[in-house]
C-alpha atoms as a PDB file:
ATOM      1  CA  UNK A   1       2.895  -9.049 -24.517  1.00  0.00           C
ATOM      2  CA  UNK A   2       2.015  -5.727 -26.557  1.00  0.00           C
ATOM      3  CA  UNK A   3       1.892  -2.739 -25.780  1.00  0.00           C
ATOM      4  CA  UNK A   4      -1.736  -2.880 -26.206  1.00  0.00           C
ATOM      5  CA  UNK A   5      -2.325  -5.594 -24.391  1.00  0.00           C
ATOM      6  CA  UNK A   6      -0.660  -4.378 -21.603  1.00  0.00           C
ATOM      7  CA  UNK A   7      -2.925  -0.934 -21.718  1.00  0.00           C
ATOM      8  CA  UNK A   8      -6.043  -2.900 -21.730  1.00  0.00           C
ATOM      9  CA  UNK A   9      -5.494  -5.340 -19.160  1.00  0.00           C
ATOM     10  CA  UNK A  10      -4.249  -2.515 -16.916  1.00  0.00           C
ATOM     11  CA  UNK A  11      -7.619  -0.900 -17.964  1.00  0.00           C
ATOM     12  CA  UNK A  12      -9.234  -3.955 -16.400  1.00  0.00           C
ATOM     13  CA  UNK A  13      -7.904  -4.015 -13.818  1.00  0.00           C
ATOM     14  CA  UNK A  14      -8.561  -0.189 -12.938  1.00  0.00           C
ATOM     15  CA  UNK A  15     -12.352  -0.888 -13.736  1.00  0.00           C
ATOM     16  CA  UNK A  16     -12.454  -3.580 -11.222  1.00  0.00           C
ATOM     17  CA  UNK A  17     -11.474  -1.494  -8.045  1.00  0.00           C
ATOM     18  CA  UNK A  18     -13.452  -1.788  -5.653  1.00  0.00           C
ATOM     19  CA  UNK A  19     -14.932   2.039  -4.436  1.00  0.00           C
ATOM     20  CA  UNK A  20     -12.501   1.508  -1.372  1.00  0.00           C
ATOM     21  CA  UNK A  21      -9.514   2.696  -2.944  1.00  0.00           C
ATOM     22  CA  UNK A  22     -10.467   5.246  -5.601  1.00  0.00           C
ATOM     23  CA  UNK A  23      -7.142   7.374  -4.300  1.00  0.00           C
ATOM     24  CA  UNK A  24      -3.919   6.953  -6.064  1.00  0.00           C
ATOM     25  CA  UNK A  25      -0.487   8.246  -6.866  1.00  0.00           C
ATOM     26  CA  UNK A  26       1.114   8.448 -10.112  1.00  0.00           C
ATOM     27  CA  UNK A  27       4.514   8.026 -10.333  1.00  0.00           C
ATOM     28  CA  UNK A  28       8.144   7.393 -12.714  1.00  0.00           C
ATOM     29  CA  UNK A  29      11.243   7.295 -10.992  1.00  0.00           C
ATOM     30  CA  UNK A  30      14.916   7.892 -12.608  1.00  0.00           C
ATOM     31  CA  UNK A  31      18.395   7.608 -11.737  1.00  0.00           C
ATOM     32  CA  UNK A  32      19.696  11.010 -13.939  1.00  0.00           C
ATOM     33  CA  UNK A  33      23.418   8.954 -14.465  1.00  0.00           C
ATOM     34  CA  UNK A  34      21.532   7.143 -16.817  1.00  0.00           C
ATOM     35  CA  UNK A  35      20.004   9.692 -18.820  1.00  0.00           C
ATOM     36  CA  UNK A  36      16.659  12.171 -18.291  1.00  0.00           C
ATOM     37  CA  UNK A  37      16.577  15.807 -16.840  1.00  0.00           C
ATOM     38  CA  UNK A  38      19.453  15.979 -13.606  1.00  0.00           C
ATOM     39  CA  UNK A  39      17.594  18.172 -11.112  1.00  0.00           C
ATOM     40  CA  UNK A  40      13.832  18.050 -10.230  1.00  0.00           C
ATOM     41  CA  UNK A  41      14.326  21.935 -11.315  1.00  0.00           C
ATOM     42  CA  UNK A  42      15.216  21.060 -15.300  1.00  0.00           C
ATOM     43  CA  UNK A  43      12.543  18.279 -14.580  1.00  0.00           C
ATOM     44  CA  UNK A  44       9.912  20.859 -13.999  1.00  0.00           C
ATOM     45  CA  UNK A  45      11.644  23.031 -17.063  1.00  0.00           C
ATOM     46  CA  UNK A  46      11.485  20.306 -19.589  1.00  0.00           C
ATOM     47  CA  UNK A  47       7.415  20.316 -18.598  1.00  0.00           C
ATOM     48  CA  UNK A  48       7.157  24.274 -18.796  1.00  0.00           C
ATOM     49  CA  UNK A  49       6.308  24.106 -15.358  1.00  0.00           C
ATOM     50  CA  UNK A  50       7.726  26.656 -12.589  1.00  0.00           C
ATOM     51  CA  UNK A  51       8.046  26.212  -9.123  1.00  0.00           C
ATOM     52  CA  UNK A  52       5.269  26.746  -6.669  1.00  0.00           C
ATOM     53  CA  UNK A  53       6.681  25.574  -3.692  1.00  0.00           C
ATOM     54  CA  UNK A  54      10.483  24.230  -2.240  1.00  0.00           C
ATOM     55  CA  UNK A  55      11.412  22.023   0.345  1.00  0.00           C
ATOM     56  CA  UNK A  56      13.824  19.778   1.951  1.00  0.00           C
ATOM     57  CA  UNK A  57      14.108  16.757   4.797  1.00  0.00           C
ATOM     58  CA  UNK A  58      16.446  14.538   5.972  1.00  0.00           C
ATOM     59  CA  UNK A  59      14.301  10.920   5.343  1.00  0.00           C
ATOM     60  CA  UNK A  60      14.944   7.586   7.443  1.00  0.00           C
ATOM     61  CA  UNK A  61      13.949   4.857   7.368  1.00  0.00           C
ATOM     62  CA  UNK A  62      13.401   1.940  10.055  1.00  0.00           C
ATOM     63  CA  UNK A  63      13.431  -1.787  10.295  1.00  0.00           C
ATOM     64  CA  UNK A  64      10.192  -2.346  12.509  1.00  0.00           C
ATOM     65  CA  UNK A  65       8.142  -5.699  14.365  1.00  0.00           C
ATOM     66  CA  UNK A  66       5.094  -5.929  12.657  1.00  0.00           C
ATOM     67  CA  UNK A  67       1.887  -4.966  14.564  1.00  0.00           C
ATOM     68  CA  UNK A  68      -0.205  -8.029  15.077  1.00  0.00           C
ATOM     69  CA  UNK A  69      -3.271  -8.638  12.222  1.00  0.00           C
ATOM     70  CA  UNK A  70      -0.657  -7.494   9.513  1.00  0.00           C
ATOM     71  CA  UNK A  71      -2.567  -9.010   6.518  1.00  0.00           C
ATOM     72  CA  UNK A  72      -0.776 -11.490   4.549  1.00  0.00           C
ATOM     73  CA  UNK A  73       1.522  -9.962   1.853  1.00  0.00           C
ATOM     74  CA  UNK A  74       1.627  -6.731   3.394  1.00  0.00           C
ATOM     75  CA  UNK A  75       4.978  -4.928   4.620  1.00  0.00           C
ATOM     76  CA  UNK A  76       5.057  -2.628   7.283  1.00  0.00           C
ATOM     77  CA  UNK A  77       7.218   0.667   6.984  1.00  0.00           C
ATOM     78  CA  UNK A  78       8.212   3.128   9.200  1.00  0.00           C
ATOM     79  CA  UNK A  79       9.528   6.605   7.926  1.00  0.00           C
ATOM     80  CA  UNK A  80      10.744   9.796   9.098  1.00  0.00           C
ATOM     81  CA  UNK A  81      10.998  12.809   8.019  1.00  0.00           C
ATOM     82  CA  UNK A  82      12.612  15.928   9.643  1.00  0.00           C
ATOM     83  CA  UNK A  83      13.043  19.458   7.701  1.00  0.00           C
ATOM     84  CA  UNK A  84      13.727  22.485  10.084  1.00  0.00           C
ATOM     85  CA  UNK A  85      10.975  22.438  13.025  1.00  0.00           C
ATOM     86  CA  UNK A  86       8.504  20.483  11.115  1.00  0.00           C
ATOM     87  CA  UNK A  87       9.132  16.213  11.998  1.00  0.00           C
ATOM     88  CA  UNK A  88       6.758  13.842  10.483  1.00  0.00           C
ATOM     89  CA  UNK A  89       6.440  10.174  11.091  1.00  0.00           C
ATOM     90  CA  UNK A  90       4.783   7.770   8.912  1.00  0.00           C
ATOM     91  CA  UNK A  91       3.815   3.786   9.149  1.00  0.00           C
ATOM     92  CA  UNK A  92       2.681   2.507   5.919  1.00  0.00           C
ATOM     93  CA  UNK A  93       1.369  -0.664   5.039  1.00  0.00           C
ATOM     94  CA  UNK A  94       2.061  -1.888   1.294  1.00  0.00           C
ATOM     95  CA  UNK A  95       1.556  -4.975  -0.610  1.00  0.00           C
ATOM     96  CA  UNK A  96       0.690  -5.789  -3.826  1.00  0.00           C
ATOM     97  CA  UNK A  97      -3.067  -6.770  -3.698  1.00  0.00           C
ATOM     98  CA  UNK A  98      -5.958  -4.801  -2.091  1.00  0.00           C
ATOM     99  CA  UNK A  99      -5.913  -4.369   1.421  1.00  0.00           C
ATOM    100  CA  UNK A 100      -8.834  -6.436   3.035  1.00  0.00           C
ATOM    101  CA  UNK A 101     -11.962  -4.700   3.531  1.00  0.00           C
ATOM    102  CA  UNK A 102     -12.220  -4.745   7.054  1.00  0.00           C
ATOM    103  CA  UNK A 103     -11.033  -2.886   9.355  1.00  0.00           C
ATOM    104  CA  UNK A 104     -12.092  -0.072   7.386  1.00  0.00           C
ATOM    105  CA  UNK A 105      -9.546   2.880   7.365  1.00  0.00           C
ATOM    106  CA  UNK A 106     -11.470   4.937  10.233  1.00  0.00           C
ATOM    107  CA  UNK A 107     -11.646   2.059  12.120  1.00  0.00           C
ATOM    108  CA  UNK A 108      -7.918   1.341  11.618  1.00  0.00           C
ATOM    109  CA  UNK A 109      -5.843   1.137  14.983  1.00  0.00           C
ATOM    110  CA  UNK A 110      -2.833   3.048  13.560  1.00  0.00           C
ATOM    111  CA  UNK A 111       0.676   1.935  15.402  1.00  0.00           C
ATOM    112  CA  UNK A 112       1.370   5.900  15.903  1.00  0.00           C
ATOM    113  CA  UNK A 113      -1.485   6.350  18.457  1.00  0.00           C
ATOM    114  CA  UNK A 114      -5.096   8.511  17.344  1.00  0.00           C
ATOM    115  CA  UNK A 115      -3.985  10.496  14.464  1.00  0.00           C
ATOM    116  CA  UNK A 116      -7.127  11.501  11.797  1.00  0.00           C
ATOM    117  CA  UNK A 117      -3.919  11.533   9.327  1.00  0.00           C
ATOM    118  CA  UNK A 118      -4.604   8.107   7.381  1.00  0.00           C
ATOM    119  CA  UNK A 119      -4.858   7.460   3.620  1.00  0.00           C
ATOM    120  CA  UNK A 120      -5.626   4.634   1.650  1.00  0.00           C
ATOM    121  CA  UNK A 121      -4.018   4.719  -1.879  1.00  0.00           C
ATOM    122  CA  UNK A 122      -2.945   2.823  -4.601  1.00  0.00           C
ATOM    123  CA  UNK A 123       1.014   3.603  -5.909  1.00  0.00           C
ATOM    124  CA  UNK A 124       1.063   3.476  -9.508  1.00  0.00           C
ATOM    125  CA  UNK A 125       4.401   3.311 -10.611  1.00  0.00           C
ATOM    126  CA  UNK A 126       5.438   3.710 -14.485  1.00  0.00           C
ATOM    127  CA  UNK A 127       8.430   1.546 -15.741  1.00  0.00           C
ATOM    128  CA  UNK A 128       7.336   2.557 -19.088  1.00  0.00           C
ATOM    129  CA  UNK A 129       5.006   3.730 -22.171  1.00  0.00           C
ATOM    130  CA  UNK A 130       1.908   1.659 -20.981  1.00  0.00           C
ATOM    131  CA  UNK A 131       3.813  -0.463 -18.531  1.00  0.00           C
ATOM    132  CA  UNK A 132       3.211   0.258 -14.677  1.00  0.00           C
ATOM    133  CA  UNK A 133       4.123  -1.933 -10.890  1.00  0.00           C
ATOM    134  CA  UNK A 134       1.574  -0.977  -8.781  1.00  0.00           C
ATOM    135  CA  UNK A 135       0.892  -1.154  -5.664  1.00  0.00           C
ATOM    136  CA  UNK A 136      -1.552  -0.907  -2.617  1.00  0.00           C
ATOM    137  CA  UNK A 137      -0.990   0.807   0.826  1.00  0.00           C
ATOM    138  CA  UNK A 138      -3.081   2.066   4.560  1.00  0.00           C
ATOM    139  CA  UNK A 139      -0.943   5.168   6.022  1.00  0.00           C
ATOM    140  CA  UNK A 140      -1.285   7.487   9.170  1.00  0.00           C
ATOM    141  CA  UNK A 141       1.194  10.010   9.773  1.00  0.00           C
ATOM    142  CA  UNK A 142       2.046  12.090  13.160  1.00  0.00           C
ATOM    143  CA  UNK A 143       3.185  15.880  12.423  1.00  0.00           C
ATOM    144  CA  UNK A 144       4.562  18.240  14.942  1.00  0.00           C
ATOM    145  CA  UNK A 145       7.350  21.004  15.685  1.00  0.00           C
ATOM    146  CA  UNK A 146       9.480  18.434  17.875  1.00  0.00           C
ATOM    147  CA  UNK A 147      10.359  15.195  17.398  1.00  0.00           C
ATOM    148  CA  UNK A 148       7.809  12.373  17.330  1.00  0.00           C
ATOM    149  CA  UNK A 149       8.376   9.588  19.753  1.00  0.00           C
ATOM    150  CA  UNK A 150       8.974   6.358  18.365  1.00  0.00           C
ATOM    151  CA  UNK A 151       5.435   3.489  19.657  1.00  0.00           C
ATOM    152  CA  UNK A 152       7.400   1.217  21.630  1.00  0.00           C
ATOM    153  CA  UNK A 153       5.444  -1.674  20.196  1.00  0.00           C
ATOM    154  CA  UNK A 154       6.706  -1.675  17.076  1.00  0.00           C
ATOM    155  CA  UNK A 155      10.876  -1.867  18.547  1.00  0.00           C
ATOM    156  CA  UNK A 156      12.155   0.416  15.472  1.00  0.00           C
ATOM    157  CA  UNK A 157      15.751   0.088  14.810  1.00  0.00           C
ATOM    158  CA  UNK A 158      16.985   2.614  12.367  1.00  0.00           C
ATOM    159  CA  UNK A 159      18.368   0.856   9.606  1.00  0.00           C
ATOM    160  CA  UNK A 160      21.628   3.338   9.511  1.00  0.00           C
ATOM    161  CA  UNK A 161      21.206   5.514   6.614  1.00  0.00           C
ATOM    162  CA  UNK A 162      19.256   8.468   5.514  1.00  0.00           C
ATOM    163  CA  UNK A 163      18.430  10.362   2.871  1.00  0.00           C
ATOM    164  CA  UNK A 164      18.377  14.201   2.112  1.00  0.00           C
ATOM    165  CA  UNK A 165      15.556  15.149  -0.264  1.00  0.00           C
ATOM    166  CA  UNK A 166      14.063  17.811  -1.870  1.00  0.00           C
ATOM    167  CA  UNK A 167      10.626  18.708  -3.053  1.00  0.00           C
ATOM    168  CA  UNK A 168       9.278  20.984  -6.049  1.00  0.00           C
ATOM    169  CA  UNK A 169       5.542  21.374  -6.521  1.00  0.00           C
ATOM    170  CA  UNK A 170       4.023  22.820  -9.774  1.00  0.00           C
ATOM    171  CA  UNK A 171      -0.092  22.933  -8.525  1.00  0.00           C
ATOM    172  CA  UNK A 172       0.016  19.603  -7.867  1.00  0.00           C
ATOM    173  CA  UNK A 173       2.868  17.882  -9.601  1.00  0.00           C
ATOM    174  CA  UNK A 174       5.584  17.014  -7.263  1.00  0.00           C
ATOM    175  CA  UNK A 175       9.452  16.259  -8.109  1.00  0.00           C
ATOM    176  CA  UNK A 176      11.870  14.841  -5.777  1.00  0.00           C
ATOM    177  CA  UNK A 177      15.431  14.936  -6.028  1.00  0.00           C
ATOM    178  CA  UNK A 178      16.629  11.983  -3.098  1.00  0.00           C
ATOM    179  CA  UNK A 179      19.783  12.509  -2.123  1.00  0.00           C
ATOM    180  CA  UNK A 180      20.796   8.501  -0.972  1.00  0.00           C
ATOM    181  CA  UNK A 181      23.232   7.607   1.536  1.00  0.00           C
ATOM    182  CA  UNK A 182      25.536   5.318  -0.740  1.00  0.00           C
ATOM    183  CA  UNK A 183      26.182   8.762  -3.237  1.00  0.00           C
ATOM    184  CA  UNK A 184      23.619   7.876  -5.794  1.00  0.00           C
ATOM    185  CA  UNK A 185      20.786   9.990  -6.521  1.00  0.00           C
ATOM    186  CA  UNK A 186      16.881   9.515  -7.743  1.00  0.00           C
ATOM    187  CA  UNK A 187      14.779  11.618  -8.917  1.00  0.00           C
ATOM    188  CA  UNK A 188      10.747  11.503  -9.308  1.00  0.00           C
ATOM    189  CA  UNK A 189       7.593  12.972 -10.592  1.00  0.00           C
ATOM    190  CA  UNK A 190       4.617  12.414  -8.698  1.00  0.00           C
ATOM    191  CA  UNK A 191       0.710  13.782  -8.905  1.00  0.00           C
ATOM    192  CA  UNK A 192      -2.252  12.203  -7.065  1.00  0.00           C
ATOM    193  CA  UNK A 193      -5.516  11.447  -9.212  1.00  0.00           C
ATOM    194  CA  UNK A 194      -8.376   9.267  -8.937  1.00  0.00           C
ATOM    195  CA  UNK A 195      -7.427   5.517  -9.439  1.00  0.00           C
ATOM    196  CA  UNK A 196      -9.276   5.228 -12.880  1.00  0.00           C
ATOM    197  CA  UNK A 197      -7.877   4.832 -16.799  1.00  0.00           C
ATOM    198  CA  UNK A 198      -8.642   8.571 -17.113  1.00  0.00           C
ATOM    199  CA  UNK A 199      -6.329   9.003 -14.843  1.00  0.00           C
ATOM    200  CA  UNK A 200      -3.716   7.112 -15.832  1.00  0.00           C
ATOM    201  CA  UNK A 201      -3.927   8.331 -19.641  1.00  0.00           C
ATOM    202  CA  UNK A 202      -3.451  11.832 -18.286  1.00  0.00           C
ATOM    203  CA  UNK A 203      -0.167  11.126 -16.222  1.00  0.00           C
ATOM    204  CA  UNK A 204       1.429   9.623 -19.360  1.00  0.00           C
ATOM    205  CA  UNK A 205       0.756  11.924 -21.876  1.00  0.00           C
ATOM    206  CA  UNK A 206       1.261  15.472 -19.244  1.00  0.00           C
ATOM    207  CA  UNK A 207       4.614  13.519 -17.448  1.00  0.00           C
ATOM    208  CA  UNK A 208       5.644  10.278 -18.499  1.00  0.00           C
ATOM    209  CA  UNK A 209       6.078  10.697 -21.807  1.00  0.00           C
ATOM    210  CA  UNK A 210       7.733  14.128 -22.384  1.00  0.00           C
ATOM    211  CA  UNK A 211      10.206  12.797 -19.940  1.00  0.00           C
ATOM    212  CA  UNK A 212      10.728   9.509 -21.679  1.00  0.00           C
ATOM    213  CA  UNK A 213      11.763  12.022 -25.089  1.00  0.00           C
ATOM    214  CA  UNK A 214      14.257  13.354 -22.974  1.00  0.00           C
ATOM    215  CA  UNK A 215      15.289   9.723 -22.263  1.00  0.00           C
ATOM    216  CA  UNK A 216      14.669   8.805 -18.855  1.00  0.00           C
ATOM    217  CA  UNK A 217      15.438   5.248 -17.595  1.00  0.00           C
ATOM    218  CA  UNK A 218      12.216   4.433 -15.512  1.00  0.00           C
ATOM    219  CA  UNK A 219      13.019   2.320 -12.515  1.00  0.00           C
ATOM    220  CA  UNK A 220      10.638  -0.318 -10.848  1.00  0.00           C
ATOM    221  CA  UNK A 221      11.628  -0.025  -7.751  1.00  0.00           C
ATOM    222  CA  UNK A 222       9.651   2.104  -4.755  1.00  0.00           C
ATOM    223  CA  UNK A 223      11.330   5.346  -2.759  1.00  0.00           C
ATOM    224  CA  UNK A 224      10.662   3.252   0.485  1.00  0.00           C
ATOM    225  CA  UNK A 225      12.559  -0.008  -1.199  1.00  0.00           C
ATOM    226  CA  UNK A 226      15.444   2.429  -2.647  1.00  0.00           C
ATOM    227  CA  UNK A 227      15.665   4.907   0.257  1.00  0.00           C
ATOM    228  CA  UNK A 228      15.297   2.116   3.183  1.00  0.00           C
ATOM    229  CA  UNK A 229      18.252  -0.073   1.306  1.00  0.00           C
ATOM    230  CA  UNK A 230      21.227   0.392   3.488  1.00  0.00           C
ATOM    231  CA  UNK A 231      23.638  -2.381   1.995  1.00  0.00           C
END
């Protein structure tokens, strides 16, 4: 297939979202061994960007029993995240069509208990120049200064590795350095836009594609796959 081909029939496909999930994230993933800026800071460099904002957390991940009405296709994930006082649990469902239309996402019975921290959003990832995986995914998340107790339902066993990473924001680009338990480390570059082509054209030509001339390696794979992968 061409590279235009590929364009428009992503293009298509963005014009036939339903209104439901107009939120997305734009992403490209790298492992720096094989080329591409090594630290999120000579990331944000190679951009001309300077850092806004720093952080770090120690990230795990958890092998869960799915909640009953899990729709068909659908994983569900379970993620924490723990930098100094501030703990943060997520469940995220993800799959690779459009999440059903009902229950809609207020109506949602999140596994974490009543939490008005829920997203719907669709995870555009960029293995290329006109080439993305994408995906769609429901979210809550449960913040506090202590940690967050684990729902019972779901029986979460961690799945015996975690990951330290850190996080650079430029307005609202974000790069991640991840830190993984097996030595290894990934890197991405991240900014939320409306799910539409305009969009999309923008994250190439501001992100995707100044870091491909410094010759990243995108990767296809997600953080939760990569940082949940224990082997």
């Amino acid at each position: 297939m061409s590279k235009l081909s590929a364009v428009a029939l992503a293009t298509l496909a963005l014009c036939a979202l339903p209104a439901s999930a107009a939120d997305a994230e734009y992403a490209v993933r790298w492992d720096p061994r094989q080329g591409g800026p090594a630290t999120p800071e000579d990331a944000l460099r190679s951009l001309r960007l300077t850092v806004d904002e720093r952080s770090q957390m120690e990230v795990t991940y958890f092998d869960v029993t799915p909640p009953p009405g899990l729709p068909e296709g659908f994983t569900a994930i379970l993620r924490q995240r723990i930098g100094g006082r501030h703990h943060e649990l997520t469940f995220k469902l993800r799959g690779a069509q459009p999440l059903p239309e009902q229950p809609a996402l207020k109506l949602w019975d999140c596994p974490l208990g009543p939490t008005d921290d829920r997203k719907d959003e669709v995870d555009v990832g960029f293995v290329a120049a006109g080439k993305t995986v994408t995906a769609y995914s429901r979210s809550c998340d449960v913040n506090a200064k202590q940690a967050v107790p684990l729902p019972a339902a779901l029986q979460a066993r961690p799945k015996g590795c975690a990951s330290m990473m850190t996080r650079l924001r430029s307005g609202k680009l974000k790069i991640e350095e991840w830190r993984l338990a097996d030595g290894s480390v990934l890197i991405e570059a991240s900014r939320p836009a409306p799910y539409n082509p305009k969009s999309m054209r923008a994250f190439e030509h501001d992100v995707l594609k100044p870091l491909l001339a410094l010759n990243i390696q995108p990767l296809d794979r997600s953080k939760s796959a990569i940082g949940g992968d224990c082997r």
